[in-house]
N, C-alpha and C. Protein backbone atom coordinates (compact mmCIF):
# COMPACT_ATOMS: atom_id res chain seq x y z
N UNK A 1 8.15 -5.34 -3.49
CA UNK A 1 8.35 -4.64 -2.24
C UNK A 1 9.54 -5.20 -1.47
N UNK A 2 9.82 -6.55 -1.37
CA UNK A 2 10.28 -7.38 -0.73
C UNK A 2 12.21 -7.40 -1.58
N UNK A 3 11.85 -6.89 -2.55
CA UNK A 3 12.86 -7.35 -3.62
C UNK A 3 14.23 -7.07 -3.09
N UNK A 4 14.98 -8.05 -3.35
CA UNK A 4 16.16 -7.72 -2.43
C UNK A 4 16.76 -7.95 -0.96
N UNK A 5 15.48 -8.26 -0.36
CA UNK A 5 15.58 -8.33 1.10
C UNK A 5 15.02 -10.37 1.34
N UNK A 6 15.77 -10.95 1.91
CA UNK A 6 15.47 -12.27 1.79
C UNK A 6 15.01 -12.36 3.51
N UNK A 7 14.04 -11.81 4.19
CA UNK A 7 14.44 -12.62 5.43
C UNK A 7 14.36 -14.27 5.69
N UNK A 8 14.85 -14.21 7.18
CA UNK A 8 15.57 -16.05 7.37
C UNK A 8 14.30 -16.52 7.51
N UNK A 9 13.43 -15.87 8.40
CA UNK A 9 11.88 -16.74 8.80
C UNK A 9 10.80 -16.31 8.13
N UNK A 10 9.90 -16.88 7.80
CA UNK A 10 8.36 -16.53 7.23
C UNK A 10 7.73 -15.57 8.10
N UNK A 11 7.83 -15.47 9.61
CA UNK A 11 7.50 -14.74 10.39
C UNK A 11 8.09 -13.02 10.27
N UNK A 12 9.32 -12.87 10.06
CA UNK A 12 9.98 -11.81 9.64
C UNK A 12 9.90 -10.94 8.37
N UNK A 13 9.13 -12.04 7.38
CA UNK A 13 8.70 -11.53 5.82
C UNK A 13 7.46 -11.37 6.36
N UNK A 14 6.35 -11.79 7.11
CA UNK A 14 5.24 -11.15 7.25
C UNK A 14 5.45 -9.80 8.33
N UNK A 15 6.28 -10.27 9.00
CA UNK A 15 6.45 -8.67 10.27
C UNK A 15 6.65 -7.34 8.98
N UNK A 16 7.72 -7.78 7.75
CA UNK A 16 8.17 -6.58 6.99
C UNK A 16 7.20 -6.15 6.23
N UNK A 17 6.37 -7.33 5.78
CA UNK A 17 5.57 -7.25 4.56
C UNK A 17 4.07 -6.26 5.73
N UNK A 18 4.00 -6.65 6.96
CA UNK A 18 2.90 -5.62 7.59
C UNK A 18 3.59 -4.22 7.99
N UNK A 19 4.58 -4.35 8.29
CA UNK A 19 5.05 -2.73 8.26
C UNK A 19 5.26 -2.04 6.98
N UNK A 20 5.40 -2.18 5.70
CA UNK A 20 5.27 -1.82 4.24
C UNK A 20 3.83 -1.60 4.35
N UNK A 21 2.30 -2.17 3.98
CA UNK A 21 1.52 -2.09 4.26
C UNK A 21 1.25 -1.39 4.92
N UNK A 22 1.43 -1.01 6.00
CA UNK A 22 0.65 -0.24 6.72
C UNK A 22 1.07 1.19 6.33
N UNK A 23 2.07 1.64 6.22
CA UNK A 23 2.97 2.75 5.52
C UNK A 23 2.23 2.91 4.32
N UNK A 24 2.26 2.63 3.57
CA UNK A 24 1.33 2.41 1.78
C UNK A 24 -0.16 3.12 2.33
N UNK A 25 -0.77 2.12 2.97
CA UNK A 25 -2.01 1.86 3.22
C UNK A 25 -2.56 3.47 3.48
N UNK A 26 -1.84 3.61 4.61
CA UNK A 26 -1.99 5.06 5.25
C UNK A 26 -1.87 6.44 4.77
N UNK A 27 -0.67 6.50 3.74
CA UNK A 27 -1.23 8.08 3.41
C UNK A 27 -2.19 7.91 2.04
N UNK A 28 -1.97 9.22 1.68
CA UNK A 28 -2.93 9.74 1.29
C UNK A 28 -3.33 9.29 0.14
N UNK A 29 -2.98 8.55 -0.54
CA UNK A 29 -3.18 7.51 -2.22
C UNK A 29 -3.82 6.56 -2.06
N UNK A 30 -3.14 5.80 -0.48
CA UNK A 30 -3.47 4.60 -0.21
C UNK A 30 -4.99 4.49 0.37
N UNK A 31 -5.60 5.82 1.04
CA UNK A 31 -6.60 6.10 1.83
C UNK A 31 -7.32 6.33 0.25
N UNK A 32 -7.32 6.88 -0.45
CA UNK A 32 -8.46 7.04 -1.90
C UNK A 32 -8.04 5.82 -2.20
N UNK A 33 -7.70 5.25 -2.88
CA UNK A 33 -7.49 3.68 -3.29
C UNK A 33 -8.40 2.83 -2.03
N UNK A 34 -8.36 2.25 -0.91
CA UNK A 34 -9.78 1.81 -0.27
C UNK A 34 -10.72 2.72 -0.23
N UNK A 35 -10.76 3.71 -0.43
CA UNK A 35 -12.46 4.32 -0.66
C UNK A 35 -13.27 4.32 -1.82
N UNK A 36 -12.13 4.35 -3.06
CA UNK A 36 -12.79 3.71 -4.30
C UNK A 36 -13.01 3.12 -4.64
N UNK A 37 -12.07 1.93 -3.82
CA UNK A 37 -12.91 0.42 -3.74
C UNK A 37 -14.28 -0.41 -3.25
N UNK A 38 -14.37 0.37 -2.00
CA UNK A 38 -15.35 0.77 -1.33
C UNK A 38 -16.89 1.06 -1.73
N UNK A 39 -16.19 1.91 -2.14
CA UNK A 39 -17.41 2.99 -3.42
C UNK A 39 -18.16 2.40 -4.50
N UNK A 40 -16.93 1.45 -5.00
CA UNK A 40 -16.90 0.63 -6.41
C UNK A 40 -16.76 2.04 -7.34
N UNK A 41 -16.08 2.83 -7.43
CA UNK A 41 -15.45 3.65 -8.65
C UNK A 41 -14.25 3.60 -8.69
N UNK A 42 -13.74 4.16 -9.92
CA UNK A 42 -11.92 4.26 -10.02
C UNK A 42 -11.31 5.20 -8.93
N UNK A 43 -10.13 4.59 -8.91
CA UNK A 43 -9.53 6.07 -7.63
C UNK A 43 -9.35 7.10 -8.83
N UNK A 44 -9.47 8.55 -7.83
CA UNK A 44 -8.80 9.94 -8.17
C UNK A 44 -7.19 9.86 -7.34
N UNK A 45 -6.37 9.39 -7.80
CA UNK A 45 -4.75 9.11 -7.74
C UNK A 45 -4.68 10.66 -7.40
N UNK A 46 -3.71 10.77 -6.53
CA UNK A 46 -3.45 12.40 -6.15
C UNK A 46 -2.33 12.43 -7.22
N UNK A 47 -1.35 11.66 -7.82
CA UNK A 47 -0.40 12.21 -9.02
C UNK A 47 -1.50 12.97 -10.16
N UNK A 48 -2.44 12.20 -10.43
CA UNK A 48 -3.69 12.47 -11.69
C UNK A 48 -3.76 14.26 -11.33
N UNK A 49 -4.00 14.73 -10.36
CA UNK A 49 -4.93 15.72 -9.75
C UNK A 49 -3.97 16.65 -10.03
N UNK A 50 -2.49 16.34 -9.91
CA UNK A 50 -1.34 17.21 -10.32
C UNK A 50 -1.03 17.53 -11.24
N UNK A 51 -1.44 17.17 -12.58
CA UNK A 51 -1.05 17.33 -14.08
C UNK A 51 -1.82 18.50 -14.51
């Protein structure tokens, strides 16, 4: 995620690394991925659902 991007402080790699996260987290892959975890079953991946 990080690849490429060096920030100077540890504080600034966690500020980036929580704004990535939260972006991910939030739509719609990222929301079935914690509910199947949740659940304890495999996710239904919305790419899967497209084929």
């Amino acid at each position: 995620m990080l690849i490429g991007q060096r920030p100077s402080k540890m504080s600034d790699a966690f500020a980036q690394m929580l704004e990535l996260s939260a972006k991910h987290f939030a739509n719609e892959e990222g929301q079935e991925g914690m509910r199947a975890f949740a659940e304890k079953r495999k996710p239904a991946w919305v790419s899967q659902n497209l084929k």
